[in-house]
C-alpha atoms as a PDB file:
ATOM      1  CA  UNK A   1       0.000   0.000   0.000  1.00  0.00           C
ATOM      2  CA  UNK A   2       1.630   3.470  -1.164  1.00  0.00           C
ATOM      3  CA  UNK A   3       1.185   6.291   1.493  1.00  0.00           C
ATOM      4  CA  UNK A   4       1.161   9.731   0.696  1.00  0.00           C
ATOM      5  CA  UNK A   5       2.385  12.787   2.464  1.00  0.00           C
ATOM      6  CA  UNK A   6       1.795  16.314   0.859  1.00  0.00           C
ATOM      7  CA  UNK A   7       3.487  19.520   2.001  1.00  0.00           C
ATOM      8  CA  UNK A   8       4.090  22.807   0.196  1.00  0.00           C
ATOM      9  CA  UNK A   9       1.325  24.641   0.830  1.00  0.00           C
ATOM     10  CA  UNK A  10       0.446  28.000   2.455  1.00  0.00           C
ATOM     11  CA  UNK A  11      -1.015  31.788   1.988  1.00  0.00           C
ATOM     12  CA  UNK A  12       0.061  33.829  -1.060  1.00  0.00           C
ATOM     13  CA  UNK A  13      -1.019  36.892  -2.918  1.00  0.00           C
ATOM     14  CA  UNK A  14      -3.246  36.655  -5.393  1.00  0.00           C
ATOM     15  CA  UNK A  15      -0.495  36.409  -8.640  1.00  0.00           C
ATOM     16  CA  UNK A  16       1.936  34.265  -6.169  1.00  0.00           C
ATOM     17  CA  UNK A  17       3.377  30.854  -6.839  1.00  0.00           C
ATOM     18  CA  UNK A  18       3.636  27.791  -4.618  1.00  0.00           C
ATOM     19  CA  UNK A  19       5.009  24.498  -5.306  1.00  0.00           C
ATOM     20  CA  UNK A  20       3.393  21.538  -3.362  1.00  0.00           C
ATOM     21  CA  UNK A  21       5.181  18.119  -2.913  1.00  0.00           C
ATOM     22  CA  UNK A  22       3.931  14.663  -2.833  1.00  0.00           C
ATOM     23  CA  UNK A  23       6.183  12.317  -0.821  1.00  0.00           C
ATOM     24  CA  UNK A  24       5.028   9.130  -1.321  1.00  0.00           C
ATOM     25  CA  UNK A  25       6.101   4.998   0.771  1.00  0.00           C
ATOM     26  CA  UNK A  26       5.820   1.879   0.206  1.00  0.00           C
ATOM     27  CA  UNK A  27       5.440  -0.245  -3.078  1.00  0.00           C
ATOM     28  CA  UNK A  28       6.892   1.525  -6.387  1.00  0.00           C
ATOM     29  CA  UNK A  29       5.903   4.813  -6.588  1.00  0.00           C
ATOM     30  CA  UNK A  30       7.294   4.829 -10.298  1.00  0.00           C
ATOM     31  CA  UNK A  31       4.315   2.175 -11.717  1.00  0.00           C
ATOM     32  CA  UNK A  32       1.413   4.537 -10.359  1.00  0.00           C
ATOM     33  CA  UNK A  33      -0.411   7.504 -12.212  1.00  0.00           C
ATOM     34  CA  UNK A  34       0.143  10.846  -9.886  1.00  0.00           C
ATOM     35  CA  UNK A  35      -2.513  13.082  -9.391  1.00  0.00           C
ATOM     36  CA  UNK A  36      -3.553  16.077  -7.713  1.00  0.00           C
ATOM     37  CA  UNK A  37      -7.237  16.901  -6.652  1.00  0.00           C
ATOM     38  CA  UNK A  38      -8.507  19.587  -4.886  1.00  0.00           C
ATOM     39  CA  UNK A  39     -11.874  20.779  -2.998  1.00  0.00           C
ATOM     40  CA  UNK A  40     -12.518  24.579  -1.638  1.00  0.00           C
ATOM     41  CA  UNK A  41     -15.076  25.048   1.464  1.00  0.00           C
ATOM     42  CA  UNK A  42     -18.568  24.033   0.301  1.00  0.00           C
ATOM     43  CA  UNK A  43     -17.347  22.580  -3.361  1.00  0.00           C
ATOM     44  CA  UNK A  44     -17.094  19.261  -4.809  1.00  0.00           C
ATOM     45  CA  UNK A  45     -13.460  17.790  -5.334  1.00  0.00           C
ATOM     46  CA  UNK A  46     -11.975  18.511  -8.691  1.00  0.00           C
ATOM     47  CA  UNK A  47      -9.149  17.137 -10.698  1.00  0.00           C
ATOM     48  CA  UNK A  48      -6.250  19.086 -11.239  1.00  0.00           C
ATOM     49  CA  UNK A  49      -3.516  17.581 -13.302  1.00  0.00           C
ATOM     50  CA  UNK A  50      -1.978  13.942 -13.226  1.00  0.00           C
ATOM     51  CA  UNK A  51       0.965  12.528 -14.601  1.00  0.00           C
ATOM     52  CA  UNK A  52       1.515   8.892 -15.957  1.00  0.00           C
ATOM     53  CA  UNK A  53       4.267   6.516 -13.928  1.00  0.00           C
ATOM     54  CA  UNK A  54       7.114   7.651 -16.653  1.00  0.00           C
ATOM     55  CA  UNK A  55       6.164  11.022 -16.907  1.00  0.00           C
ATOM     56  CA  UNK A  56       5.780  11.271 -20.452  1.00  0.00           C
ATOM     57  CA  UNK A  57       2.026  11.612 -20.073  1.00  0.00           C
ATOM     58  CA  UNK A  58       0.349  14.773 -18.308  1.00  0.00           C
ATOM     59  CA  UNK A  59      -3.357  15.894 -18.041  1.00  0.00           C
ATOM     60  CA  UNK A  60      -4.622  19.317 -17.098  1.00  0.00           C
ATOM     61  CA  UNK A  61      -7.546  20.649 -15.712  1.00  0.00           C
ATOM     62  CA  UNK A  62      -8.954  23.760 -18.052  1.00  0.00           C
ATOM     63  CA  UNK A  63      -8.774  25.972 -15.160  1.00  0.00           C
ATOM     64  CA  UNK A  64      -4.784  25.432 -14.526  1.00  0.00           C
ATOM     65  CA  UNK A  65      -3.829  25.179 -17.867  1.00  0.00           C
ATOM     66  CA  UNK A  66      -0.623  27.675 -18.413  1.00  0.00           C
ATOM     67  CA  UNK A  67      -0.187  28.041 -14.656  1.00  0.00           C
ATOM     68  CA  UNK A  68       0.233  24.924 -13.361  1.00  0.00           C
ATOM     69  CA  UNK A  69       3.125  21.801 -14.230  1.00  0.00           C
ATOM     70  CA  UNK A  70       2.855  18.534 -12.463  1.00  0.00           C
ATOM     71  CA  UNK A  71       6.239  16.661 -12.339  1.00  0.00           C
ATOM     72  CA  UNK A  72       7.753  13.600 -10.817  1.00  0.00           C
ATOM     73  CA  UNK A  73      11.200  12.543  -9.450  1.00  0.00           C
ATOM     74  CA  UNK A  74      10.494   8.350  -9.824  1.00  0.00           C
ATOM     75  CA  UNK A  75      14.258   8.318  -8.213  1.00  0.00           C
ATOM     76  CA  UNK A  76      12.921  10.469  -4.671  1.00  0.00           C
ATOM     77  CA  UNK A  77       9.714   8.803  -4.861  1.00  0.00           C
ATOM     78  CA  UNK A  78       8.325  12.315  -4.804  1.00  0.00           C
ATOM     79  CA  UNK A  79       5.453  14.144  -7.461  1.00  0.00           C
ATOM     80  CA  UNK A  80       5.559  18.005  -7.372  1.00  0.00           C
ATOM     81  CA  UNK A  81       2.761  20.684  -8.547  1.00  0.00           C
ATOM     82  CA  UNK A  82       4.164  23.945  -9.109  1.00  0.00           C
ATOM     83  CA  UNK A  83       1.434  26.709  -9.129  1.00  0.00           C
ATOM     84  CA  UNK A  84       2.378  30.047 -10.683  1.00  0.00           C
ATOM     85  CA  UNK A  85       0.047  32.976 -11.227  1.00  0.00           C
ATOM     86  CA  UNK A  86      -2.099  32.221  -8.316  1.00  0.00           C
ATOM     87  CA  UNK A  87      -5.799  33.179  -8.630  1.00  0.00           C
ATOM     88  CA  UNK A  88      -8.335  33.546  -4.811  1.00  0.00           C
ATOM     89  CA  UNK A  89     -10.098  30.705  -7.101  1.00  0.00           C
ATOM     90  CA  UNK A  90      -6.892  28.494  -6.357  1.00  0.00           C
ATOM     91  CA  UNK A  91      -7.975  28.412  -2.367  1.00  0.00           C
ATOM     92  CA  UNK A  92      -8.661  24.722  -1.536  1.00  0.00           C
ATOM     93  CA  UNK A  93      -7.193  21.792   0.400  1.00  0.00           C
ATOM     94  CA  UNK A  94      -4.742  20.198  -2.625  1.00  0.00           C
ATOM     95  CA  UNK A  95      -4.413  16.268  -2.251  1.00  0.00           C
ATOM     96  CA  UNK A  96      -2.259  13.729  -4.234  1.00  0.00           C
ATOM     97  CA  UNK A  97      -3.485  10.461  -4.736  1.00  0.00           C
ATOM     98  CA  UNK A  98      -1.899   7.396  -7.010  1.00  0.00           C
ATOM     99  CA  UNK A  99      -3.417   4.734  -8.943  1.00  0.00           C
ATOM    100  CA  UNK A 100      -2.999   2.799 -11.787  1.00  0.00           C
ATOM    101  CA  UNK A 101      -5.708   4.697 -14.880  1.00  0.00           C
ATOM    102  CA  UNK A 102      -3.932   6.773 -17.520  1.00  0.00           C
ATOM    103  CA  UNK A 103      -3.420  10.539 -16.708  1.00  0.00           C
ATOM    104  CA  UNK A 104      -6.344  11.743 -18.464  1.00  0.00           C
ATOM    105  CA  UNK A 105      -8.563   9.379 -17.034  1.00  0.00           C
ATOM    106  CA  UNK A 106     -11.331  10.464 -14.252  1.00  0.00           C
ATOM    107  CA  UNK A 107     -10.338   7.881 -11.983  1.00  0.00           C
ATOM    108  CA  UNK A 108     -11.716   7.810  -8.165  1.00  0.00           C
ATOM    109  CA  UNK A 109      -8.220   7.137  -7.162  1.00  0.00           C
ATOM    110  CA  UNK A 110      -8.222   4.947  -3.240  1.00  0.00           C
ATOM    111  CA  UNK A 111      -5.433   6.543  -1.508  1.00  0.00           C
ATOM    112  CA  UNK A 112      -4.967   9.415  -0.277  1.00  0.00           C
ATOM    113  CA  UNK A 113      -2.640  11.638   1.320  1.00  0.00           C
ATOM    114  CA  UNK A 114      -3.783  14.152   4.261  1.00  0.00           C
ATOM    115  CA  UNK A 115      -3.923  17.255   2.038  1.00  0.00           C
ATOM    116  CA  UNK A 116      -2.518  20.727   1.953  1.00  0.00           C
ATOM    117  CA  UNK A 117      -4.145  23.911   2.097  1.00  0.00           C
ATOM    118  CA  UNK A 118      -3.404  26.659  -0.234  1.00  0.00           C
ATOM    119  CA  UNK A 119      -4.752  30.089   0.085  1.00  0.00           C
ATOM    120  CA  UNK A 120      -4.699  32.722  -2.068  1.00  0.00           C
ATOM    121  CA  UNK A 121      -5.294  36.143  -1.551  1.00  0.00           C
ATOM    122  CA  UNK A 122      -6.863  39.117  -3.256  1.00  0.00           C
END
């Protein structure tokens, strides 16, 4: 069972960038699809962007397109989102979750990590 342990986030203006990190244990972190979801008070959870287990595949939510990348480092176990021009839209908890669907997929991925919340302000 991979666990999942994000960290990165915190307040920014509005314009801002933040990069999160997605440490991840246990079984190969390399043959697992990466993604990042996200849910803001009172929302439903959205996908963000995902990556595919060599990297060479990404997929991007419409709303993050030309502001956010999604990487991995298979070697550090370790998925990244970097987050540049920030929008107060942005503010949610961001979790990373793994499974085994293609990037582009709309998977309802079964683990989990704790989350991280970013917030962005005007």
């Amino acid at each position: 069972q991979v666990q999942l342990v994000e960290s990165g986030g915190g307040l920014v203006q509005a314009g801002g960038s933040l990069r999160l990190s997605c440490a991840a244990s246990g079984r190969t972190f390399s043959r697992y699809t990466m993604r990042w979801f996200r849910q803001a008070p009172g929302k439903e959870r959205e996908r963000v962007a995902a990556i595919s287990g060599s990297g060479s595949s990404t997929y991007y939510a419409d709303f993050v397109k030309g502001r956010f990348t999604i990487s991995r480092d298979n070697a550090n176990n370790t998925g990244y989102l970097q987050m540049n021009s920030l929008k107060p839209a942005d503010t949610a908890v961001y979790y990373c979750t793994v499974d085994l669907h293609t990037p582009g997929y709309d998977a309802a991925p079964r683990v989990w990590g704790q989350g991280t919340q970013v917030t962005v302000s005007s």
